[in-house]
PDB file of N, CA and C in Angstrom:
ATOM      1  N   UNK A   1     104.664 107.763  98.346  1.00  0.00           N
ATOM      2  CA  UNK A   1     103.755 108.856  98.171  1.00  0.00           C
ATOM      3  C   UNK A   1     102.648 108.707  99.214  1.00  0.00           C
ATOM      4  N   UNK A   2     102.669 109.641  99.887  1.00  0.00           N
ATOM      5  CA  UNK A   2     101.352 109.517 101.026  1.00  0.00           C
ATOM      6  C   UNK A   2     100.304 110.879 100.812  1.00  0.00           C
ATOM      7  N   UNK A   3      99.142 110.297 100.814  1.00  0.00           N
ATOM      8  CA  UNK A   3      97.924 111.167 100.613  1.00  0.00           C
ATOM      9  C   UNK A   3      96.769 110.918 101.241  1.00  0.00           C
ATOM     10  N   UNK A   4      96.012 111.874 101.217  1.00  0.00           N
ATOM     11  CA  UNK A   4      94.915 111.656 101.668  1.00  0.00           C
ATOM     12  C   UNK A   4      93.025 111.753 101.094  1.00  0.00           C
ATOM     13  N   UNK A   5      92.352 110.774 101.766  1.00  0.00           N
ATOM     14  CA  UNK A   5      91.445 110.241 100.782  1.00  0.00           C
ATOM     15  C   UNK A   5      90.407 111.295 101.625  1.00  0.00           C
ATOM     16  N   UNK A   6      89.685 112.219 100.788  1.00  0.00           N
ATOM     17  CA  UNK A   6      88.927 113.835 101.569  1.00  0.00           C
ATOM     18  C   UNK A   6      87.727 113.182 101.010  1.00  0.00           C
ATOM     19  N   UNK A   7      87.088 112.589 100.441  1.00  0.00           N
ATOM     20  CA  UNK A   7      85.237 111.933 100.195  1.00  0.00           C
ATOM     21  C   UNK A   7      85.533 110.304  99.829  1.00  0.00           C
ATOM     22  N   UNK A   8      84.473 110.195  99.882  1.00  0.00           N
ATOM     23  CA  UNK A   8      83.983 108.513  99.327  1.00  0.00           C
ATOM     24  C   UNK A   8      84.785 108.290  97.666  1.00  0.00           C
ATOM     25  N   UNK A   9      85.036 107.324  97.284  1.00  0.00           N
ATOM     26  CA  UNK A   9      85.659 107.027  96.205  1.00  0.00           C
ATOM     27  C   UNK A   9      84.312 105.879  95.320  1.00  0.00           C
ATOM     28  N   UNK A  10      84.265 107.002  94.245  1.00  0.00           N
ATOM     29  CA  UNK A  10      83.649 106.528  93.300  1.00  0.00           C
ATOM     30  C   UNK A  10      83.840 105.917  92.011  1.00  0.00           C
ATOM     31  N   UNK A  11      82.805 105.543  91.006  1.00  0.00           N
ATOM     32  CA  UNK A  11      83.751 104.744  90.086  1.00  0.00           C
ATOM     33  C   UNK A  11      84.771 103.946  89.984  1.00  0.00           C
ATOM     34  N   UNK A  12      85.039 103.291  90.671  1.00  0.00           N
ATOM     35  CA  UNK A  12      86.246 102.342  91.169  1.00  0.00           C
ATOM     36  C   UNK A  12      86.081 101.405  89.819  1.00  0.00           C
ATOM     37  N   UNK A  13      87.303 101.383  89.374  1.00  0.00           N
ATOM     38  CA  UNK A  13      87.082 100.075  88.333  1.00  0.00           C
ATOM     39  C   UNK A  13      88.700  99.870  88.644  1.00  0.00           C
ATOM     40  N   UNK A  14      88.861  98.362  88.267  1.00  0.00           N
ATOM     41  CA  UNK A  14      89.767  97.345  87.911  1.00  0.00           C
ATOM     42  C   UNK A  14      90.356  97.144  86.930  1.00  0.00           C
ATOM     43  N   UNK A  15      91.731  97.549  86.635  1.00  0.00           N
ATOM     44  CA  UNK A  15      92.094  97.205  85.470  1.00  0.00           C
ATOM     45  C   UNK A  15      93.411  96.637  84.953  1.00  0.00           C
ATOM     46  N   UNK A  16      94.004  95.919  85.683  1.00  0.00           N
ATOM     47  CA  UNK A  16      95.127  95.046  86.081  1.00  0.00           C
ATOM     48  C   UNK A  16      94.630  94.277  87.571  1.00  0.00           C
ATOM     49  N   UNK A  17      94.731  92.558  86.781  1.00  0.00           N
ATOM     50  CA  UNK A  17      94.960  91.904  88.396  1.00  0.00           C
ATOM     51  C   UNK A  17      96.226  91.111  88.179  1.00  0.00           C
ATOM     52  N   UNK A  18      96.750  90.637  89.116  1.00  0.00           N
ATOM     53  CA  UNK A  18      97.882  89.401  89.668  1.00  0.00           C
ATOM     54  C   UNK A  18      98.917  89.723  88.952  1.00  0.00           C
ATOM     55  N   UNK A  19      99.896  89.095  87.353  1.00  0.00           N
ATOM     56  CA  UNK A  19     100.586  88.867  87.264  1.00  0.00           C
ATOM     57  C   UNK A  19     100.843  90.526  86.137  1.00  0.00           C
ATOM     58  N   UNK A  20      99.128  90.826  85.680  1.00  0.00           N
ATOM     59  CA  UNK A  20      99.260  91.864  84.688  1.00  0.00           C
ATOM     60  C   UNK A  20      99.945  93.093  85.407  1.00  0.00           C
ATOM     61  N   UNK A  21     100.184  93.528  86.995  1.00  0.00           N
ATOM     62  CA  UNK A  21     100.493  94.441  87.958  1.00  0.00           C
ATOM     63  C   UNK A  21     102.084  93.979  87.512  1.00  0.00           C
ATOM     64  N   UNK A  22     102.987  95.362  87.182  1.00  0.00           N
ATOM     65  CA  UNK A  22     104.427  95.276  86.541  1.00  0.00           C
ATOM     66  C   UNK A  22     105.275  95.415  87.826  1.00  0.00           C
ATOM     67  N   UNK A  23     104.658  96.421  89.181  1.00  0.00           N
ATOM     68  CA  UNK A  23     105.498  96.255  90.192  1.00  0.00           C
ATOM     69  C   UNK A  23     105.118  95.210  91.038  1.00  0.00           C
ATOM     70  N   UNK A  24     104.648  93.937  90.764  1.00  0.00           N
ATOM     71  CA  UNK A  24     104.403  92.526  91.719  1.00  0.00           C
ATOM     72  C   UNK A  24     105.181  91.935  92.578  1.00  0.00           C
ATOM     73  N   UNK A  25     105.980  92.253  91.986  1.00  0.00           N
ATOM     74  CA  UNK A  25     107.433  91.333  93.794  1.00  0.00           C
ATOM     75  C   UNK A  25     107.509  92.207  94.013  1.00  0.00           C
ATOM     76  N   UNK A  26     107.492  93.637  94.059  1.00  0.00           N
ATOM     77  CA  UNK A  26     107.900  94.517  95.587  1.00  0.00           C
ATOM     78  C   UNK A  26     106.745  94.406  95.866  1.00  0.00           C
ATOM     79  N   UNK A  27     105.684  94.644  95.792  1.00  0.00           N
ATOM     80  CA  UNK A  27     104.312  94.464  96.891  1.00  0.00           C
ATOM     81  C   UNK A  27     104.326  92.787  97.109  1.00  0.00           C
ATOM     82  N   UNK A  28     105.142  91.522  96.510  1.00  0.00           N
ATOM     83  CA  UNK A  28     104.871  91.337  97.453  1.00  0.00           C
ATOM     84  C   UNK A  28     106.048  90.421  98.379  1.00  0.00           C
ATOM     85  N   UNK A  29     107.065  91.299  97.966  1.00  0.00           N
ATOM     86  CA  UNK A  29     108.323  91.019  98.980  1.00  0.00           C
ATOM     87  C   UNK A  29     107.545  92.300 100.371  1.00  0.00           C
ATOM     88  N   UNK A  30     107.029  92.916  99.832  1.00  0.00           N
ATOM     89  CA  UNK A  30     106.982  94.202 101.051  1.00  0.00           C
ATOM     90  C   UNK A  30     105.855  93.763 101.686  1.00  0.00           C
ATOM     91  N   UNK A  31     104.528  93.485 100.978  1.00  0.00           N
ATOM     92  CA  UNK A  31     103.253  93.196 102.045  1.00  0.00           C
ATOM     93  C   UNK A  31     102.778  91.962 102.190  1.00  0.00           C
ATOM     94  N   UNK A  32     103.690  90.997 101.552  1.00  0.00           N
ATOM     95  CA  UNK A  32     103.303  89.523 101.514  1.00  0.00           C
ATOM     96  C   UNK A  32     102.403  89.129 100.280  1.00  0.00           C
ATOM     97  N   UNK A  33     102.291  87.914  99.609  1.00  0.00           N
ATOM     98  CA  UNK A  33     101.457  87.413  99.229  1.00  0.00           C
ATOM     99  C   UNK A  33      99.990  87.723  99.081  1.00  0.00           C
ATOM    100  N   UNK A  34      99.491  87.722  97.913  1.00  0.00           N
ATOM    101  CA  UNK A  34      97.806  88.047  97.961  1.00  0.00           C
ATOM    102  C   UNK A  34      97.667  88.526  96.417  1.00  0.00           C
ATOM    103  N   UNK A  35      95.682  88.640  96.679  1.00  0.00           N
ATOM    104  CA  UNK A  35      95.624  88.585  95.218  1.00  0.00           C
ATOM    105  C   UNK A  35      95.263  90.544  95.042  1.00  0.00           C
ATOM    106  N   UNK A  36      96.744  90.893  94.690  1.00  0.00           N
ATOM    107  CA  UNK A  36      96.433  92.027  94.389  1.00  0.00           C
ATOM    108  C   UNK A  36      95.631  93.058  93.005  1.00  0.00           C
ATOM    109  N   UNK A  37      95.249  93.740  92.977  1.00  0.00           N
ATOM    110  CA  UNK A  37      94.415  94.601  92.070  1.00  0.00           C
ATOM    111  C   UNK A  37      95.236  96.410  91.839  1.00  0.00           C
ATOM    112  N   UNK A  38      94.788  96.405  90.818  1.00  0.00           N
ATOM    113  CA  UNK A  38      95.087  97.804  90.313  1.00  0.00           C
ATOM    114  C   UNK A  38      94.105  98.237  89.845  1.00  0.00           C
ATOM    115  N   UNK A  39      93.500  99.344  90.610  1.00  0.00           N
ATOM    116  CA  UNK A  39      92.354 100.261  90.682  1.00  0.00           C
ATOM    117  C   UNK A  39      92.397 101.702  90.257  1.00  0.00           C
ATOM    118  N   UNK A  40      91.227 101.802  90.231  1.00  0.00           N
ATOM    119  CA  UNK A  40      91.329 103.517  89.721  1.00  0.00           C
ATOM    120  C   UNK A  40      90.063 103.906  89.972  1.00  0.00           C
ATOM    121  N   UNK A  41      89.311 105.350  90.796  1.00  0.00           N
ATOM    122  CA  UNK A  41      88.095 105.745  91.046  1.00  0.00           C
ATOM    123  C   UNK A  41      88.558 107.312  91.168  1.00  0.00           C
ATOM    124  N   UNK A  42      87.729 107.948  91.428  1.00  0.00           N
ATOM    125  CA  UNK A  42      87.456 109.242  91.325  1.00  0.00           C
ATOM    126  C   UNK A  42      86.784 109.201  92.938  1.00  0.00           C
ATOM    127  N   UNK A  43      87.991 110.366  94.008  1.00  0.00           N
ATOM    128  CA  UNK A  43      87.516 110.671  95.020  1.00  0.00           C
ATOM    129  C   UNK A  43      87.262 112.116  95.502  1.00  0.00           C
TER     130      UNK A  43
END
């Protein structure tokens, strides 16, 4: 899915990190290793 980000992104909160993220080996067979986050804000 490709989109585009048209203002600043607000409210950003966190609400899944590391192992709680259900698609975790494809991000990180695809972008490598790291401590990923699952976000959500209003842009």
């Amino acid at each position: 899915m490709k989109f585009d980000v048209l203002g600043q992104i607000e409210n950003k909160e966190t609400f899944a990190t590391g192992s709680a993220i259900r698609d975790l080996s494809r991000l990180n067979k695809t972008y490598g290793k790291g401590r990923w986050l699952k976000c959500k804000g209003i842009a």
